[in-house]
Each structure stands twice: as structure tokens, then as C-alpha cells.
C-alpha atoms as a PDB file:
ATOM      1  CA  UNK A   1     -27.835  25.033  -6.155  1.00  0.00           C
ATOM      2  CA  UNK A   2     -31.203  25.804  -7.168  1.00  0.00           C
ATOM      3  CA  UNK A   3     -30.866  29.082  -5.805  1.00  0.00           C
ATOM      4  CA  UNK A   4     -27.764  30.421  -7.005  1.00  0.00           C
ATOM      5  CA  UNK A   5     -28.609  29.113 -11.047  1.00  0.00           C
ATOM      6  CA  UNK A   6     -31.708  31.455 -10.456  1.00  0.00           C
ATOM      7  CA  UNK A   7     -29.611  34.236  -9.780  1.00  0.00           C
ATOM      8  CA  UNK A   8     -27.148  33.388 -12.224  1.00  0.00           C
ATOM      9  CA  UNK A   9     -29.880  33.652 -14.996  1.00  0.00           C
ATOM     10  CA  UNK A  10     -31.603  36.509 -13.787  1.00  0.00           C
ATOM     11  CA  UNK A  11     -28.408  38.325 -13.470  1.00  0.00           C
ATOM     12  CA  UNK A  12     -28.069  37.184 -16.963  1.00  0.00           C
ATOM     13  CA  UNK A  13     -31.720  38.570 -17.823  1.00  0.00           C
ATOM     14  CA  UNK A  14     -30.668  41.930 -16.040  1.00  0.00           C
ATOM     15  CA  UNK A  15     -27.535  42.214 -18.050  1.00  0.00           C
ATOM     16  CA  UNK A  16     -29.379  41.527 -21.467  1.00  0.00           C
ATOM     17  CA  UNK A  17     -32.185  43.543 -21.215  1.00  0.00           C
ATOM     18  CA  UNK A  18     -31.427  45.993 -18.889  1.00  0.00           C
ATOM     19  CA  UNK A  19     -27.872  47.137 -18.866  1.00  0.00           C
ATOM     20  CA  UNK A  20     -26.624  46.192 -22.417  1.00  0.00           C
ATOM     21  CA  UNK A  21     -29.177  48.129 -23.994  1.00  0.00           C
ATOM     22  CA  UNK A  22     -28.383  51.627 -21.452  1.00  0.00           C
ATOM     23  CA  UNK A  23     -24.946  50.892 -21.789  1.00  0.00           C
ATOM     24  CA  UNK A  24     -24.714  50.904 -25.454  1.00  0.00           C
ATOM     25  CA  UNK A  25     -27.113  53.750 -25.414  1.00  0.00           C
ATOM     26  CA  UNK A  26     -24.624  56.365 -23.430  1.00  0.00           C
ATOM     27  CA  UNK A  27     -21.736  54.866 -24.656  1.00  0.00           C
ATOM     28  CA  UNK A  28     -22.414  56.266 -28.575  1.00  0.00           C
ATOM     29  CA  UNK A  29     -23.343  59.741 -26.448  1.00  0.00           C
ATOM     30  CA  UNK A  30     -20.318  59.673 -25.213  1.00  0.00           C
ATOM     31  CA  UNK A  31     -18.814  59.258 -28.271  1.00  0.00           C
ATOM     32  CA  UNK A  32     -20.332  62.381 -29.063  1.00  0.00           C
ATOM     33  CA  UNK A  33     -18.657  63.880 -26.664  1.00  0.00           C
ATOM     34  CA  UNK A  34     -20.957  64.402 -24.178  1.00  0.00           C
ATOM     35  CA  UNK A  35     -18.981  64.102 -20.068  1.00  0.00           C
ATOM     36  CA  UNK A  36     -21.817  63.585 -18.301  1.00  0.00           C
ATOM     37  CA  UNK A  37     -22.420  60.177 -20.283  1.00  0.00           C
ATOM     38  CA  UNK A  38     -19.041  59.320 -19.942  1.00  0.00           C
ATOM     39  CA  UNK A  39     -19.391  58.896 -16.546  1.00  0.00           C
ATOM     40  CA  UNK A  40     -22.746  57.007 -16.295  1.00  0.00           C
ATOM     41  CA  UNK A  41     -21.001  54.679 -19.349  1.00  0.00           C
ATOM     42  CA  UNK A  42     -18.663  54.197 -16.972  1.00  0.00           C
ATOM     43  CA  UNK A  43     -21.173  53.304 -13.810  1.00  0.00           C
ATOM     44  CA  UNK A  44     -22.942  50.928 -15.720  1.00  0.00           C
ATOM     45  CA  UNK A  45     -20.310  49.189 -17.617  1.00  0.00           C
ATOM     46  CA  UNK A  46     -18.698  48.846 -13.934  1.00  0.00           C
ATOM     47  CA  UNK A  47     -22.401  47.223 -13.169  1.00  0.00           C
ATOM     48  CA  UNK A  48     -22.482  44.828 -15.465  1.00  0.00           C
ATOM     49  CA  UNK A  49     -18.698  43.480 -15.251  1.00  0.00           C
ATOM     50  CA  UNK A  50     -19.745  43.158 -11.436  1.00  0.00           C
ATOM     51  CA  UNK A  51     -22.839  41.256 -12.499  1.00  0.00           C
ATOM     52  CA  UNK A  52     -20.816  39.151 -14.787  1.00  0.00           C
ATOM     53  CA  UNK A  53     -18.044  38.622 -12.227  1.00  0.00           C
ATOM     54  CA  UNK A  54     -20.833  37.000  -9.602  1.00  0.00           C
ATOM     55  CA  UNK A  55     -22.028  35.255 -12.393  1.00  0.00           C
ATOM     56  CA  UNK A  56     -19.137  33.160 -12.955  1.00  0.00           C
ATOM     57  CA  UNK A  57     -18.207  32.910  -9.070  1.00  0.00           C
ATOM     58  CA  UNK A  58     -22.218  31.418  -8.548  1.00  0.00           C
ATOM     59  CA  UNK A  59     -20.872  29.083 -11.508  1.00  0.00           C
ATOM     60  CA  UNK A  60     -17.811  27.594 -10.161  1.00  0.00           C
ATOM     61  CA  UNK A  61     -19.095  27.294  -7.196  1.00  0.00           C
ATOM     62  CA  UNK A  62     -22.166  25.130  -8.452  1.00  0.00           C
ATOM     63  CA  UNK A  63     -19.199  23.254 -10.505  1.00  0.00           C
ATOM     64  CA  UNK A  64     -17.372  22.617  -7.552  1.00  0.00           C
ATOM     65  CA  UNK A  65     -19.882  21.595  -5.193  1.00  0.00           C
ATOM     66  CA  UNK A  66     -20.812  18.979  -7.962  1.00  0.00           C
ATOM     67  CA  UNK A  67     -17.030  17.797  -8.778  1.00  0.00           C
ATOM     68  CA  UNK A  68     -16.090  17.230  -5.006  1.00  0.00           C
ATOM     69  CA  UNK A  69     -19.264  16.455  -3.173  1.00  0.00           C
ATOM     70  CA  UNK A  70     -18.821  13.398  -1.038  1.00  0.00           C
ATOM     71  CA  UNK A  71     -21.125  10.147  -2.822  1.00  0.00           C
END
């Protein structure tokens, strides 16, 4: 379980400090109107959703494991 917290958080840390700030960053260009950032908006949005999506899976399972492990 150990394992898959550390990858939840660094996903996390990724996300944060990585992505958000990129993503926010070609998102306002392509509010300017620019194509080409529309489409890497688009790439990295997909990235982090994906990120976030694993996230929550690495969750549950970590949640299940502890609500039906055998005593």
C-alpha cells in the first residue's frame, strides 16, 4: 500500500507543479487564439485527467484492500 500512496502523491506533486502551471499557461494562449496551443492545452489537460483518474483508482483500491482484508 506503501507503494501505490507514493505514487498517488507524486502524481499529485506532478499535477501541481508540473502540469497545472503549463496547462494554465497555453490555455490563456489559446484564448488568444493561437491553434497550435489549443492542441497542446488539449494534450496536457488529457494528461492530467489521466493522472487524476489513476489517482483515485490507486485510492480505492488502498480503501478496499483495507475495508475487506481478512483479520
Amino acid at each position: 500500500q506503501l507503494h501505490v500512496s507514493l505514487v498517488v502523491a507524486a502524481g499529485f506533486a506532478v499535477n501541481v507543479f508540473v502540469l497545472t502551471p503549463r496547462i494554465n499557461f497555453y490555455r490563456d494562449r489559446d484564448l488568444d487564439g493561437d491553434a497550435a496551443a489549443k492542441r497542446i492545452f488539449g494534450l496536457l489537460h488529457l494528461a492530467s485527467v489521466a493522472i487524476f483518474i489513476a489517482q483515485l483508482a490507486g485510492s480505492l483500491t488502498i480503501v478496499g484492500i483495507f475495508l475487506y482484508a481478512p483479520v
